[in-house]
PDB file of N, CA and C in Angstrom:
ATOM      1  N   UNK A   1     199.304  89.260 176.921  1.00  0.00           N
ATOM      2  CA  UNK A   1     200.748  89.282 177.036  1.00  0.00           C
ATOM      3  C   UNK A   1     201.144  89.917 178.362  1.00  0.00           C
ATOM      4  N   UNK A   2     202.347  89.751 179.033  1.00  0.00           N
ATOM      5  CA  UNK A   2     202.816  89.718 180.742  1.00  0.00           C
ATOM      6  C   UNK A   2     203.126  91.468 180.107  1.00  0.00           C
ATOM      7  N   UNK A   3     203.460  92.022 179.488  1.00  0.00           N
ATOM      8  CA  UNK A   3     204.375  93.029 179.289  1.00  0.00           C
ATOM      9  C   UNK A   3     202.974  94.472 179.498  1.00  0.00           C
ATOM     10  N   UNK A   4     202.112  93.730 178.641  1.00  0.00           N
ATOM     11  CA  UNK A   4     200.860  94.586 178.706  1.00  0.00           C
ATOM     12  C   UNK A   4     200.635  94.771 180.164  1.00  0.00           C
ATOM     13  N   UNK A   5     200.135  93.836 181.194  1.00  0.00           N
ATOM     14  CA  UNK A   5     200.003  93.421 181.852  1.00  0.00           C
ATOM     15  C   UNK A   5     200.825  94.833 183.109  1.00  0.00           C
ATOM     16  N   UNK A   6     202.455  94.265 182.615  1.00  0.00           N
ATOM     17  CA  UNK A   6     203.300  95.057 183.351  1.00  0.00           C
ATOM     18  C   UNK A   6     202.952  96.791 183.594  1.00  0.00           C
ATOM     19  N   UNK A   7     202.719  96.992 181.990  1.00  0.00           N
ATOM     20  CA  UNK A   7     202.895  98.301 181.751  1.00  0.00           C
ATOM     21  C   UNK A   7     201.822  98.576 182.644  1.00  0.00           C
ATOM     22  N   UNK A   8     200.667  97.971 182.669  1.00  0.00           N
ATOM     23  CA  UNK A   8     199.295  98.402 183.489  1.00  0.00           C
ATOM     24  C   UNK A   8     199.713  98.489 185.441  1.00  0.00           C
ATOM     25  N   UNK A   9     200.313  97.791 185.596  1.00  0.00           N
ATOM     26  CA  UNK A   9     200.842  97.681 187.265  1.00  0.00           C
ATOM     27  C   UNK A   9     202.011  98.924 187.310  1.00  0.00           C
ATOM     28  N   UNK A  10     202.967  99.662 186.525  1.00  0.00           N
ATOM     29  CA  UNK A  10     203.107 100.480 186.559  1.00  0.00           C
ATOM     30  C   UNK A  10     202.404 101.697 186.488  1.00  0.00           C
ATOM     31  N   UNK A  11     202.001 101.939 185.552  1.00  0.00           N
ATOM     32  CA  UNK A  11     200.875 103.155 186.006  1.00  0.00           C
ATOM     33  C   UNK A  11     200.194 103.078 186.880  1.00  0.00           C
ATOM     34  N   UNK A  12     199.588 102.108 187.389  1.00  0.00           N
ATOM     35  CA  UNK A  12     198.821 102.341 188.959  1.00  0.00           C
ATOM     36  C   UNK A  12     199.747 102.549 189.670  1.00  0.00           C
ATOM     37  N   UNK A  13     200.846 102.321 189.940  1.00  0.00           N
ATOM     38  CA  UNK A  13     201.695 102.804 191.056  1.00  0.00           C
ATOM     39  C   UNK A  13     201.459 104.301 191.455  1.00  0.00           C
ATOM     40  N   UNK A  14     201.608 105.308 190.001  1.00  0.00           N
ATOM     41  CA  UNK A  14     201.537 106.728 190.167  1.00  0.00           C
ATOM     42  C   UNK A  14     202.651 107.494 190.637  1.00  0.00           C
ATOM     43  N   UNK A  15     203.590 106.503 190.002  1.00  0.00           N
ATOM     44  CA  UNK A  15     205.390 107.143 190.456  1.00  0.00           C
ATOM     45  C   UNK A  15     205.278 108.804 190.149  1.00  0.00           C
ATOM     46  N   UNK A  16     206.305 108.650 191.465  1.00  0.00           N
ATOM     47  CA  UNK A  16     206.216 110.544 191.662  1.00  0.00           C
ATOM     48  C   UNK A  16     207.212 110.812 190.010  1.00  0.00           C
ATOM     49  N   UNK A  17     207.053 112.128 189.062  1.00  0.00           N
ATOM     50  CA  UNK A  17     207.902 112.135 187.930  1.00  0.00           C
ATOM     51  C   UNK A  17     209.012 112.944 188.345  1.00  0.00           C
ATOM     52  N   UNK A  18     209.069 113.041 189.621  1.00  0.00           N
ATOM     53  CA  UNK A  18     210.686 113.907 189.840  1.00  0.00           C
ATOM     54  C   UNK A  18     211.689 112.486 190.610  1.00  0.00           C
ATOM     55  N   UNK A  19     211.321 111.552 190.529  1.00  0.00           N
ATOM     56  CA  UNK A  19     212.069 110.485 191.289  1.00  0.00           C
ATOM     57  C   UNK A  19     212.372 109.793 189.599  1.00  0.00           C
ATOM     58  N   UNK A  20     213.658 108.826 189.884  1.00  0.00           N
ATOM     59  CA  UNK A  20     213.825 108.032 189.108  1.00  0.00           C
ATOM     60  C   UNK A  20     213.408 106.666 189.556  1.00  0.00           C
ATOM     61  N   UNK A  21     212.802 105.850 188.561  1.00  0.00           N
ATOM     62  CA  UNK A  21     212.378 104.493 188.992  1.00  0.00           C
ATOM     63  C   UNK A  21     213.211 103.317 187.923  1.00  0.00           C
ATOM     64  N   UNK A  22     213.911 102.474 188.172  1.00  0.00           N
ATOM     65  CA  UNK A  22     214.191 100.956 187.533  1.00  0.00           C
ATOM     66  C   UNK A  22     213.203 100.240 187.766  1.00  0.00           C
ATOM     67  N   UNK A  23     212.552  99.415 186.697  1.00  0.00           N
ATOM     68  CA  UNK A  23     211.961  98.150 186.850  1.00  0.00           C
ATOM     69  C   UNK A  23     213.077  96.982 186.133  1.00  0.00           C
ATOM     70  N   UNK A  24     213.217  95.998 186.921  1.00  0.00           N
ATOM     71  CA  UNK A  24     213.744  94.986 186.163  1.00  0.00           C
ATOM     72  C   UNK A  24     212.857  93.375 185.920  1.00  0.00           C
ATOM     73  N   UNK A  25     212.703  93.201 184.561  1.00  0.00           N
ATOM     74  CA  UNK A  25     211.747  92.543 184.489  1.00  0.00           C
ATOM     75  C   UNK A  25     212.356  90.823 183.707  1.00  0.00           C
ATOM     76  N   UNK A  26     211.961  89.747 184.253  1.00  0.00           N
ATOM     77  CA  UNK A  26     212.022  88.492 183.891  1.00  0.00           C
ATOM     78  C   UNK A  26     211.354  87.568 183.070  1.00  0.00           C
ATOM     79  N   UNK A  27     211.488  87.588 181.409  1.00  0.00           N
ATOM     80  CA  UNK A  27     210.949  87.362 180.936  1.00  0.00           C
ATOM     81  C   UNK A  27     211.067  85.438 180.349  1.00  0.00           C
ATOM     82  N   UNK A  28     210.115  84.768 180.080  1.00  0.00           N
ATOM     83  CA  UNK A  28     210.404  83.572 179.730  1.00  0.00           C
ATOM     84  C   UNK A  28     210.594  83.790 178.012  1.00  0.00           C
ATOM     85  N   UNK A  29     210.189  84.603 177.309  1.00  0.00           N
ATOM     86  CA  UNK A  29     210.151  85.179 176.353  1.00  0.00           C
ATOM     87  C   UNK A  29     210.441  86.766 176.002  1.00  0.00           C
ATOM     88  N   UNK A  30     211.593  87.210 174.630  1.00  0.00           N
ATOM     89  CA  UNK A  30     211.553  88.813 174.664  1.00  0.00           C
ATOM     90  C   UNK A  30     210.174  89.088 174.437  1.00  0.00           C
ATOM     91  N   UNK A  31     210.052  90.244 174.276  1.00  0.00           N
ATOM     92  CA  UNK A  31     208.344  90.503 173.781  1.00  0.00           C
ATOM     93  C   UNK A  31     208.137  90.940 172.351  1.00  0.00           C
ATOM     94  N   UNK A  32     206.748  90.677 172.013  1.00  0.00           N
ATOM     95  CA  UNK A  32     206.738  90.403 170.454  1.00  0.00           C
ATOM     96  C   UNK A  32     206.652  91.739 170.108  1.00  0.00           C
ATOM     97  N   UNK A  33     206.624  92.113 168.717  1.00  0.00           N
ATOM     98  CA  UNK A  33     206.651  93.128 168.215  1.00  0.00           C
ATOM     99  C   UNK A  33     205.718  94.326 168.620  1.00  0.00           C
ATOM    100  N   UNK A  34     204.366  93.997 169.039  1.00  0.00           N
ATOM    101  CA  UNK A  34     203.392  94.778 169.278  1.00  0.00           C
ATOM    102  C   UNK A  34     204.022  95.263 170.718  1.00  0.00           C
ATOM    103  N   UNK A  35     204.479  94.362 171.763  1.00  0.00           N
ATOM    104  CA  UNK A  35     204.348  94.936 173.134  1.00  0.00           C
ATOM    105  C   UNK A  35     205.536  95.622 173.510  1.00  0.00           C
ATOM    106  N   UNK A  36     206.602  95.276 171.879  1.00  0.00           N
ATOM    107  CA  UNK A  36     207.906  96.137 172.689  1.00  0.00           C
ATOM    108  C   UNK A  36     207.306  97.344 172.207  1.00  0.00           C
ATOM    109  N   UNK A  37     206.562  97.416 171.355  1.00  0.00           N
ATOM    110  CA  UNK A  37     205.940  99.155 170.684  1.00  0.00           C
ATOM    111  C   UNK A  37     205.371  99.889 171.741  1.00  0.00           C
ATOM    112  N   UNK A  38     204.622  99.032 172.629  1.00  0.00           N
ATOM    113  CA  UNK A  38     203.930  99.723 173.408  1.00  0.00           C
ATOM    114  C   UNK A  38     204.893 100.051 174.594  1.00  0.00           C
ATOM    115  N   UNK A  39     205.586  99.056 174.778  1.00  0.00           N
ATOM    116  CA  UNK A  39     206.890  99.520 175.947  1.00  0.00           C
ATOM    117  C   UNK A  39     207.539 100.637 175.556  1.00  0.00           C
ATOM    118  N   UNK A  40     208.064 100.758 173.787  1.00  0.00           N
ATOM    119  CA  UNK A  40     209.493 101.993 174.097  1.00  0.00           C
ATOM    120  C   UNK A  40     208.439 103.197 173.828  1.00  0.00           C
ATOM    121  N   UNK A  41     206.486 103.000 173.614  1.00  0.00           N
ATOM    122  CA  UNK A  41     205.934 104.525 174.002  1.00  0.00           C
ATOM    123  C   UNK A  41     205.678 104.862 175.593  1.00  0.00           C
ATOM    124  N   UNK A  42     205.191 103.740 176.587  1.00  0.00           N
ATOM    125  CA  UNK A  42     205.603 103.910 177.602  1.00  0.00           C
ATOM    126  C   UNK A  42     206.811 104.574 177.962  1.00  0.00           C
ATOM    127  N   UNK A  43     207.719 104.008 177.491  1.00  0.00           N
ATOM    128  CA  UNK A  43     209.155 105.007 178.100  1.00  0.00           C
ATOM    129  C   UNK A  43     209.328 106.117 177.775  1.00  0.00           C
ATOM    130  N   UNK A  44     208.504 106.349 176.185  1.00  0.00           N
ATOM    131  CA  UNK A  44     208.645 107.922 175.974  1.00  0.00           C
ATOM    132  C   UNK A  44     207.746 108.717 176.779  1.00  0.00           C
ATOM    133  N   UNK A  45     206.621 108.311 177.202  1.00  0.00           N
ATOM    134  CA  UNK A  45     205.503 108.752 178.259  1.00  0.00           C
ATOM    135  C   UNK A  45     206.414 109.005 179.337  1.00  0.00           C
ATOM    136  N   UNK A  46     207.421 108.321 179.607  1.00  0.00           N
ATOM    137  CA  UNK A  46     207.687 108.244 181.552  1.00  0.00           C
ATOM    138  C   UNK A  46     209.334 108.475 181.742  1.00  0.00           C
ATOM    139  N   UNK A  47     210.145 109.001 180.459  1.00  0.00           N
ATOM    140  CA  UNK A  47     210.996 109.350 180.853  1.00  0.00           C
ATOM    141  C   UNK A  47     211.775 109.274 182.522  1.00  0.00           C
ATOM    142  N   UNK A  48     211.068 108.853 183.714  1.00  0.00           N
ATOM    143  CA  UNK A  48     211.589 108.981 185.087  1.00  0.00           C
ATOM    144  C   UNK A  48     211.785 107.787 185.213  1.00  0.00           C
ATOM    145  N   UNK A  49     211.014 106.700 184.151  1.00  0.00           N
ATOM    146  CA  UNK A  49     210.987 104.814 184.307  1.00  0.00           C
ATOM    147  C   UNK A  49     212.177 104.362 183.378  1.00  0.00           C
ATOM    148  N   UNK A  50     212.944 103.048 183.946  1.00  0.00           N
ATOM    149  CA  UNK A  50     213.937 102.701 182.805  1.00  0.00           C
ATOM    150  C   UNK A  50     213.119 100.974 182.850  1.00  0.00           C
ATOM    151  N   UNK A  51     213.299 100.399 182.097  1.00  0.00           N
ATOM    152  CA  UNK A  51     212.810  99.110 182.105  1.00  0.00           C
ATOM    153  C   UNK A  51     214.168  98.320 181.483  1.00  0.00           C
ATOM    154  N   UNK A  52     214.476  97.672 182.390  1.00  0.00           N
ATOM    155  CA  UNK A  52     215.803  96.081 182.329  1.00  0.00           C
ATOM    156  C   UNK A  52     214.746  95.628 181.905  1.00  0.00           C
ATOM    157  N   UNK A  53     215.229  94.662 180.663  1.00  0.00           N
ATOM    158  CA  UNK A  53     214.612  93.207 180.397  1.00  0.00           C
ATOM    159  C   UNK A  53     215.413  92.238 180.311  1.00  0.00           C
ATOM    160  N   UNK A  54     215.383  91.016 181.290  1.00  0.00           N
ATOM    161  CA  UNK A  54     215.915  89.786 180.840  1.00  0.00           C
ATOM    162  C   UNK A  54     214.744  88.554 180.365  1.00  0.00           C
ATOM    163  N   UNK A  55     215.261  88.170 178.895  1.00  0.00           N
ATOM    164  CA  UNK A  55     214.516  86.763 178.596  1.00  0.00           C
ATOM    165  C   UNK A  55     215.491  85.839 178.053  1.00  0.00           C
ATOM    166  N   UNK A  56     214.381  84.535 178.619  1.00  0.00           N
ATOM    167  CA  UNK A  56     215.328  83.346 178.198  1.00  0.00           C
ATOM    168  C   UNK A  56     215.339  82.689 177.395  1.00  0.00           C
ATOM    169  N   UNK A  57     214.651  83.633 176.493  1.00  0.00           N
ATOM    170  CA  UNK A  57     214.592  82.991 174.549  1.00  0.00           C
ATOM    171  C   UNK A  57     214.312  84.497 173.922  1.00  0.00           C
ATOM    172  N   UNK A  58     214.228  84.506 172.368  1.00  0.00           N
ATOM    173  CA  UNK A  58     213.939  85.052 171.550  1.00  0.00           C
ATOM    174  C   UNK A  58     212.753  85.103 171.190  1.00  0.00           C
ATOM    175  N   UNK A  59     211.599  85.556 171.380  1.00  0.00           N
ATOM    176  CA  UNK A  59     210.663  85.203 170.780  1.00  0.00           C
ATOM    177  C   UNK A  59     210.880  86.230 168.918  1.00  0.00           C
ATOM    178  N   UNK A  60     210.293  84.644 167.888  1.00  0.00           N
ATOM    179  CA  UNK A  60     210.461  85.097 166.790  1.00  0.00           C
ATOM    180  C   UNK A  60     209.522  84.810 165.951  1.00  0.00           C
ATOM    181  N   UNK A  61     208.251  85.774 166.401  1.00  0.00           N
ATOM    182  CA  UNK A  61     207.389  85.532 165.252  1.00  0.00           C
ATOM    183  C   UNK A  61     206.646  87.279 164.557  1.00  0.00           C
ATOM    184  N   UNK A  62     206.479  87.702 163.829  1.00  0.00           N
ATOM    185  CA  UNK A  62     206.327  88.585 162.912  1.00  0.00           C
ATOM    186  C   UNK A  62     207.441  89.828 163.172  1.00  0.00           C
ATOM    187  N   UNK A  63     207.450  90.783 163.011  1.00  0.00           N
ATOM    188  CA  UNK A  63     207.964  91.997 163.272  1.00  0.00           C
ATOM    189  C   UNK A  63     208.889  92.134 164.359  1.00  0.00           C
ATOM    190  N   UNK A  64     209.281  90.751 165.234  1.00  0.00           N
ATOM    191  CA  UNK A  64     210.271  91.073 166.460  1.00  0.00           C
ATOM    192  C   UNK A  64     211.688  91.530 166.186  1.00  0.00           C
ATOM    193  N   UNK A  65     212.674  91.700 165.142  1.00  0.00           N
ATOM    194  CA  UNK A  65     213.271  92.215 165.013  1.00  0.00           C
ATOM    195  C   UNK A  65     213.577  93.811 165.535  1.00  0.00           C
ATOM    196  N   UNK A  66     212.544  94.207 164.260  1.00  0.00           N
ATOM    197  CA  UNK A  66     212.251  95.924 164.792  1.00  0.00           C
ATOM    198  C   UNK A  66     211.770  96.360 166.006  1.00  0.00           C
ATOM    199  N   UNK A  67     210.686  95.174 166.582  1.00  0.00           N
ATOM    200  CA  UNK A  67     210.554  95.556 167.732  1.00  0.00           C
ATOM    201  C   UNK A  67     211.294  95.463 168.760  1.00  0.00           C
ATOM    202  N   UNK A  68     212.034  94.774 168.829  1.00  0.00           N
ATOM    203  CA  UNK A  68     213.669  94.942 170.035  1.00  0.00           C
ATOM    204  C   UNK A  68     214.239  96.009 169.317  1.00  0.00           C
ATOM    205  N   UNK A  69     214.684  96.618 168.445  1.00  0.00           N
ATOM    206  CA  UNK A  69     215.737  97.583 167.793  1.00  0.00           C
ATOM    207  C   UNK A  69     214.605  99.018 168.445  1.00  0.00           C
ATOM    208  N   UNK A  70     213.196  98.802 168.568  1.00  0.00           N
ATOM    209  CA  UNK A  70     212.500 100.018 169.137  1.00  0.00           C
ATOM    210  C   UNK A  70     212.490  99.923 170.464  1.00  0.00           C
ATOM    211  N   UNK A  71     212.405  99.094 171.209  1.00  0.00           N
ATOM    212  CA  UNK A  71     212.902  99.437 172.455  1.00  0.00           C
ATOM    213  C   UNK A  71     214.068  99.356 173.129  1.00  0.00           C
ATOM    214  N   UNK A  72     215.101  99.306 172.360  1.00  0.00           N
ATOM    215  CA  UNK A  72     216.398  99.536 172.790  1.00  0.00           C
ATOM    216  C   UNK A  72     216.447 100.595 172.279  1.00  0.00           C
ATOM    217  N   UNK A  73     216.024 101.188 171.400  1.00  0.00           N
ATOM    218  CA  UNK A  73     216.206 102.477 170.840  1.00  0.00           C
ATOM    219  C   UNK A  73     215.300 103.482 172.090  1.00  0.00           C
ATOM    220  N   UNK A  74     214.136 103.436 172.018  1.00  0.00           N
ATOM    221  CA  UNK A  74     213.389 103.958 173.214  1.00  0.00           C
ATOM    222  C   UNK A  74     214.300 103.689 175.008  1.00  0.00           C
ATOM    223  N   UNK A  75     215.671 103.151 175.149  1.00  0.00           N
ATOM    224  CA  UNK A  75     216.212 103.623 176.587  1.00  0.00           C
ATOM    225  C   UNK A  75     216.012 102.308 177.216  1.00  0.00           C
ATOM    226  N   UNK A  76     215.829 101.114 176.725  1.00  0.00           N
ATOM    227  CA  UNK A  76     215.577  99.952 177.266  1.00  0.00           C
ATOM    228  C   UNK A  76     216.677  98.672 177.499  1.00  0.00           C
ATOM    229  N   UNK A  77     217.065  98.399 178.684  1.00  0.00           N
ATOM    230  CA  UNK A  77     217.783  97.688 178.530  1.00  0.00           C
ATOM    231  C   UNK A  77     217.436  96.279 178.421  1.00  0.00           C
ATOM    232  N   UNK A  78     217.962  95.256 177.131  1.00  0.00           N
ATOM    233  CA  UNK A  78     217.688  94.176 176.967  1.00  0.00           C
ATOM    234  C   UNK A  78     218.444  92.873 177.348  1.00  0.00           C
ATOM    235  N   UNK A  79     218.235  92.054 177.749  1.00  0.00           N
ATOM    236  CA  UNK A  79     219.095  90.820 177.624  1.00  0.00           C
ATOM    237  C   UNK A  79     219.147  89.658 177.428  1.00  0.00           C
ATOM    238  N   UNK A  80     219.504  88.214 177.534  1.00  0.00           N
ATOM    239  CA  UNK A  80     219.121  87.188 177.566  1.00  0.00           C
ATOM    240  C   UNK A  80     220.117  86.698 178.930  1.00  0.00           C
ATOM    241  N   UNK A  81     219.021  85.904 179.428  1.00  0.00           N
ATOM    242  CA  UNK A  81     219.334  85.601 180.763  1.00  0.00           C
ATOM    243  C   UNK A  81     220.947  84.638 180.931  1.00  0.00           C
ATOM    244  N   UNK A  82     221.094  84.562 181.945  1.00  0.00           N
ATOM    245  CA  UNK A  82     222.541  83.990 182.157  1.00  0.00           C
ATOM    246  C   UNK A  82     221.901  83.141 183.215  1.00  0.00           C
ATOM    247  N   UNK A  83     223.131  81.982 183.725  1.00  0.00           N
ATOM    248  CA  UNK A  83     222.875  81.334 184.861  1.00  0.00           C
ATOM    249  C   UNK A  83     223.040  82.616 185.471  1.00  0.00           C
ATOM    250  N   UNK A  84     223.193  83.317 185.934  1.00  0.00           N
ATOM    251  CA  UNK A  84     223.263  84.392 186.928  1.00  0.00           C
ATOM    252  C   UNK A  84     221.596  84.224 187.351  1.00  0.00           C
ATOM    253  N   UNK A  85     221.156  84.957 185.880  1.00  0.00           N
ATOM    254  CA  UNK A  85     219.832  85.609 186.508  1.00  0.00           C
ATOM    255  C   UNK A  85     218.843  84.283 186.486  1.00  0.00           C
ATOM    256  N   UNK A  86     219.012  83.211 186.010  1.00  0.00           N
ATOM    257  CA  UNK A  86     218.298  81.930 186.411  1.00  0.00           C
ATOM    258  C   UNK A  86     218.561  82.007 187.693  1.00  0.00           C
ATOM    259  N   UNK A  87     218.668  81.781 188.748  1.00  0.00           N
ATOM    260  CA  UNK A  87     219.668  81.473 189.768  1.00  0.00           C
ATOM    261  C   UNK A  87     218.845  82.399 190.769  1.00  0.00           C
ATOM    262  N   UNK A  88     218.980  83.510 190.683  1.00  0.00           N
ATOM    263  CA  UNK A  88     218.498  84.557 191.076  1.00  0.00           C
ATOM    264  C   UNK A  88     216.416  84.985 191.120  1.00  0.00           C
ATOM    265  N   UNK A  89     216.267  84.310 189.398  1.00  0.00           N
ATOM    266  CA  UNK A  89     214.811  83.946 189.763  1.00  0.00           C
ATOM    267  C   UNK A  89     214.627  83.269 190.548  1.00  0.00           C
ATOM    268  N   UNK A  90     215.166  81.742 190.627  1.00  0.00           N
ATOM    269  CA  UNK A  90     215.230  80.558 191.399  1.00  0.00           C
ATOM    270  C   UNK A  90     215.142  81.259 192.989  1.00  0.00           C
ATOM    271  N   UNK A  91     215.897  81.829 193.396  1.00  0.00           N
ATOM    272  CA  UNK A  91     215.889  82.454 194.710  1.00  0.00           C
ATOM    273  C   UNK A  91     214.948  83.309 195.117  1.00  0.00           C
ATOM    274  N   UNK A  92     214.494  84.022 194.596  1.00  0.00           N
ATOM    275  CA  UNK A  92     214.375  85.431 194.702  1.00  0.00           C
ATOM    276  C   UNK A  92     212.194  84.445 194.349  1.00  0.00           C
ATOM    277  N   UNK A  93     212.229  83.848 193.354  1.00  0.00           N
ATOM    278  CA  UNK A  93     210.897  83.870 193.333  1.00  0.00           C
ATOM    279  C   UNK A  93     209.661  82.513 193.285  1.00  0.00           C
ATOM    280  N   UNK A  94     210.860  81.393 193.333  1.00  0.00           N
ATOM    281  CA  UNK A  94     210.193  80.269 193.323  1.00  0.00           C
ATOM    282  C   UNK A  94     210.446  79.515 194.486  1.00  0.00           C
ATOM    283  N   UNK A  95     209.264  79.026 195.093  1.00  0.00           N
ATOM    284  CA  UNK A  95     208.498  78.460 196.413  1.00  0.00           C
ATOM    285  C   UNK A  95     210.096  77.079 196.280  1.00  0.00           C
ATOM    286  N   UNK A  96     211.238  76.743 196.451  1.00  0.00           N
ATOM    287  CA  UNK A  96     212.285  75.977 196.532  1.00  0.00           C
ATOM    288  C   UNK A  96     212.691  75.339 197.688  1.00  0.00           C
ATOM    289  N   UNK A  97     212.195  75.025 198.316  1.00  0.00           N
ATOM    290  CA  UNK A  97     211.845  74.608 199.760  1.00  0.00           C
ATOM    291  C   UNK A  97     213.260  74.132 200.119  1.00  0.00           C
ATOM    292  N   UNK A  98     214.031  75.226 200.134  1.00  0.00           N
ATOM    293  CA  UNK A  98     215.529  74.859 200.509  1.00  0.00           C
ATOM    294  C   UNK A  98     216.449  74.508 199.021  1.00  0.00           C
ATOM    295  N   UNK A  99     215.870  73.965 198.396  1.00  0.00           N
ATOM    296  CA  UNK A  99     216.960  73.444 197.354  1.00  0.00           C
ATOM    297  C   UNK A  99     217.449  74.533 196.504  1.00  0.00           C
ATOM    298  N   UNK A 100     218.261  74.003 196.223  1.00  0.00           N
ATOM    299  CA  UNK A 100     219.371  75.061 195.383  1.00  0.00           C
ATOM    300  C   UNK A 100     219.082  75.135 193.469  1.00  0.00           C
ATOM    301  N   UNK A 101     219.300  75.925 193.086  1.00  0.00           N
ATOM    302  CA  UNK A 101     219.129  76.228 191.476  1.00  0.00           C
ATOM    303  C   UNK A 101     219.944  74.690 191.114  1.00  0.00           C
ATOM    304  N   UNK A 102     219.235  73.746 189.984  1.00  0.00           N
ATOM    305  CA  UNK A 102     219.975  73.350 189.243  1.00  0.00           C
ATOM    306  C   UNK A 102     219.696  73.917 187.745  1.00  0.00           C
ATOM    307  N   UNK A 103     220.708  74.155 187.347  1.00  0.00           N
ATOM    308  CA  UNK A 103     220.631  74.130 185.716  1.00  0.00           C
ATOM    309  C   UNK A 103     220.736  73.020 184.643  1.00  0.00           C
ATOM    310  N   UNK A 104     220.134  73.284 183.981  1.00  0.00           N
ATOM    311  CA  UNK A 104     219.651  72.508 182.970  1.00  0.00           C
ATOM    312  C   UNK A 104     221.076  71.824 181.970  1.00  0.00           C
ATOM    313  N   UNK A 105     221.046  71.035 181.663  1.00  0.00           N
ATOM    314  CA  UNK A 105     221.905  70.352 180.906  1.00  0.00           C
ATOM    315  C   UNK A 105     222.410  71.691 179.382  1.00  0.00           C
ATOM    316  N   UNK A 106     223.342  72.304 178.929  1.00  0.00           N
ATOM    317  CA  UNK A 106     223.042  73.023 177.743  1.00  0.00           C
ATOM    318  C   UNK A 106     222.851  74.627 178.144  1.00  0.00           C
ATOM    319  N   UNK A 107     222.741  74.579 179.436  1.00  0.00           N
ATOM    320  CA  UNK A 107     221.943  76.350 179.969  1.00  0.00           C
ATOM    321  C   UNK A 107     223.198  77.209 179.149  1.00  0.00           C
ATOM    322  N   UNK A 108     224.239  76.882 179.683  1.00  0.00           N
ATOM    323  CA  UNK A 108     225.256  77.846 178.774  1.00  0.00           C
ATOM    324  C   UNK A 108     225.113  78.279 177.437  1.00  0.00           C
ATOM    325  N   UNK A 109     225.129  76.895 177.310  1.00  0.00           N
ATOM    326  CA  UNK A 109     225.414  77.162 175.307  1.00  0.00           C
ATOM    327  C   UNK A 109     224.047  77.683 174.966  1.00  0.00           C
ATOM    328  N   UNK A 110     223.175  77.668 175.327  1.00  0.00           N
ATOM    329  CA  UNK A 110     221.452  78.163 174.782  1.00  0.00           C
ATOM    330  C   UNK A 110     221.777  79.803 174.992  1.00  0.00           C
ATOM    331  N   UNK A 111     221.863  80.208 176.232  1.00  0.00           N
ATOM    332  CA  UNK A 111     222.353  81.726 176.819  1.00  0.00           C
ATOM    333  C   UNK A 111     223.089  82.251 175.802  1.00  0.00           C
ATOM    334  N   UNK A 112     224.400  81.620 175.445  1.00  0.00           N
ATOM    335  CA  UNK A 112     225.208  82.430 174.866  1.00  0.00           C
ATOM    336  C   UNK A 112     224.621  82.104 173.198  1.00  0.00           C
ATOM    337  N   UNK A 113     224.174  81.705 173.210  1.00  0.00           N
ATOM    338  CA  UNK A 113     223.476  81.476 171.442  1.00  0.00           C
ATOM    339  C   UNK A 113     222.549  82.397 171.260  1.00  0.00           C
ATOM    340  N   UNK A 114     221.421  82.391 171.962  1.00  0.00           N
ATOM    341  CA  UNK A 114     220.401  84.007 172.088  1.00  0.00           C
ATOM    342  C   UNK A 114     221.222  84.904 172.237  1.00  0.00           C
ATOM    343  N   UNK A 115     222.048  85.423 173.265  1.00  0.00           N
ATOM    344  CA  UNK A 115     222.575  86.140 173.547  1.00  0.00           C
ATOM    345  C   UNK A 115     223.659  86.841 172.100  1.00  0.00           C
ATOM    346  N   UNK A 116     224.142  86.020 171.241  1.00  0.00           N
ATOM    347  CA  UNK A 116     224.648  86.076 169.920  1.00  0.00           C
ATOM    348  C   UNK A 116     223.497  87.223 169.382  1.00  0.00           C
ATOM    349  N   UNK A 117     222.748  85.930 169.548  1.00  0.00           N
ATOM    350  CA  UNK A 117     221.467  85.917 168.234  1.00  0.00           C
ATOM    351  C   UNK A 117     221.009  87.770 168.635  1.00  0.00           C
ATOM    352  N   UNK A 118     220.689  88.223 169.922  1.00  0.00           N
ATOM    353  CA  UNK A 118     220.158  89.142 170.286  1.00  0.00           C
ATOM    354  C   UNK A 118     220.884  90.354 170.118  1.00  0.00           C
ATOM    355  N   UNK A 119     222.686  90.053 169.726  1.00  0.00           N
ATOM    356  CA  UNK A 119     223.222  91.242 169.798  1.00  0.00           C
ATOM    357  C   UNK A 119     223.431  91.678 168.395  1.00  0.00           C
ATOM    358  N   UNK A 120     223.468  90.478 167.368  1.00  0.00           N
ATOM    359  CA  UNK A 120     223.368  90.931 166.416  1.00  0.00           C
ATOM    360  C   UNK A 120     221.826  91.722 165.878  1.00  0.00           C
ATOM    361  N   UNK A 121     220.828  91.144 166.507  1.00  0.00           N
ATOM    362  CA  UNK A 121     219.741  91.939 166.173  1.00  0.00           C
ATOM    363  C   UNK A 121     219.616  93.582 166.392  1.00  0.00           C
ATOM    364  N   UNK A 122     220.206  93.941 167.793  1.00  0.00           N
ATOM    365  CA  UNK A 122     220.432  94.837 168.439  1.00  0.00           C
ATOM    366  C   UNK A 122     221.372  95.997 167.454  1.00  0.00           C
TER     367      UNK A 122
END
């Protein structure tokens, strides 16, 4: 899983603990139950780290409920992506050889449907 993954490229950094650090992270999926566990103990470990999450679905298979309600509870900010932050991946990280973000037929209504779906979970 990318989140595991993440948490591991943070600790090698070796952030100083008197500085504050944001990570903001882009997810194609929230993370499943196991890795938000391990994220909101990371945050209790690192108090100086905040972790943004944007994803562009729900992932919904065993225990993900509680596990978003634990890392929003653990100081985490969650979201589901918007054309904003599509847009912004698009720029910011894919090889686009000039061309501009198109969005997908529906991008709205999908966004604001997770985005429902995520706040009531929340």
């Amino acid at each position: 899983h990318a989140e595991s993954f993440l948490l591991e490229q943070i600790q090698s950094w070796n952030l100083d603990p008197e500085h504050q650090y944001r990570v903001t992270c882009f997810l194609s999926w929230s993370p499943c139950a196991d890795c938000a566990q391990r994220m909101a103990e990371f945050l209790g470990d690192n108090s100086h780290v905040s972790l943004n999450l944007y994803a562009s679905r729900i992932y919904s298979v065993g225990q993900y409920e509680q596990g978003l309600r634990t890392l929003k509870r653990a100081g985490a900010s969650i979201a589901i992506m918007t054309y904003r932050e599509f847009e912004h991946c698009w720029d910011t990280f894919v090889l686009h050889q000039g061309r501009s973000f198109q969005p997908w037929q529906g991008l709205y209504k999908e966004s604001q449907k997770f985005s429902e779906t995520l706040h009531r979970i929340l």
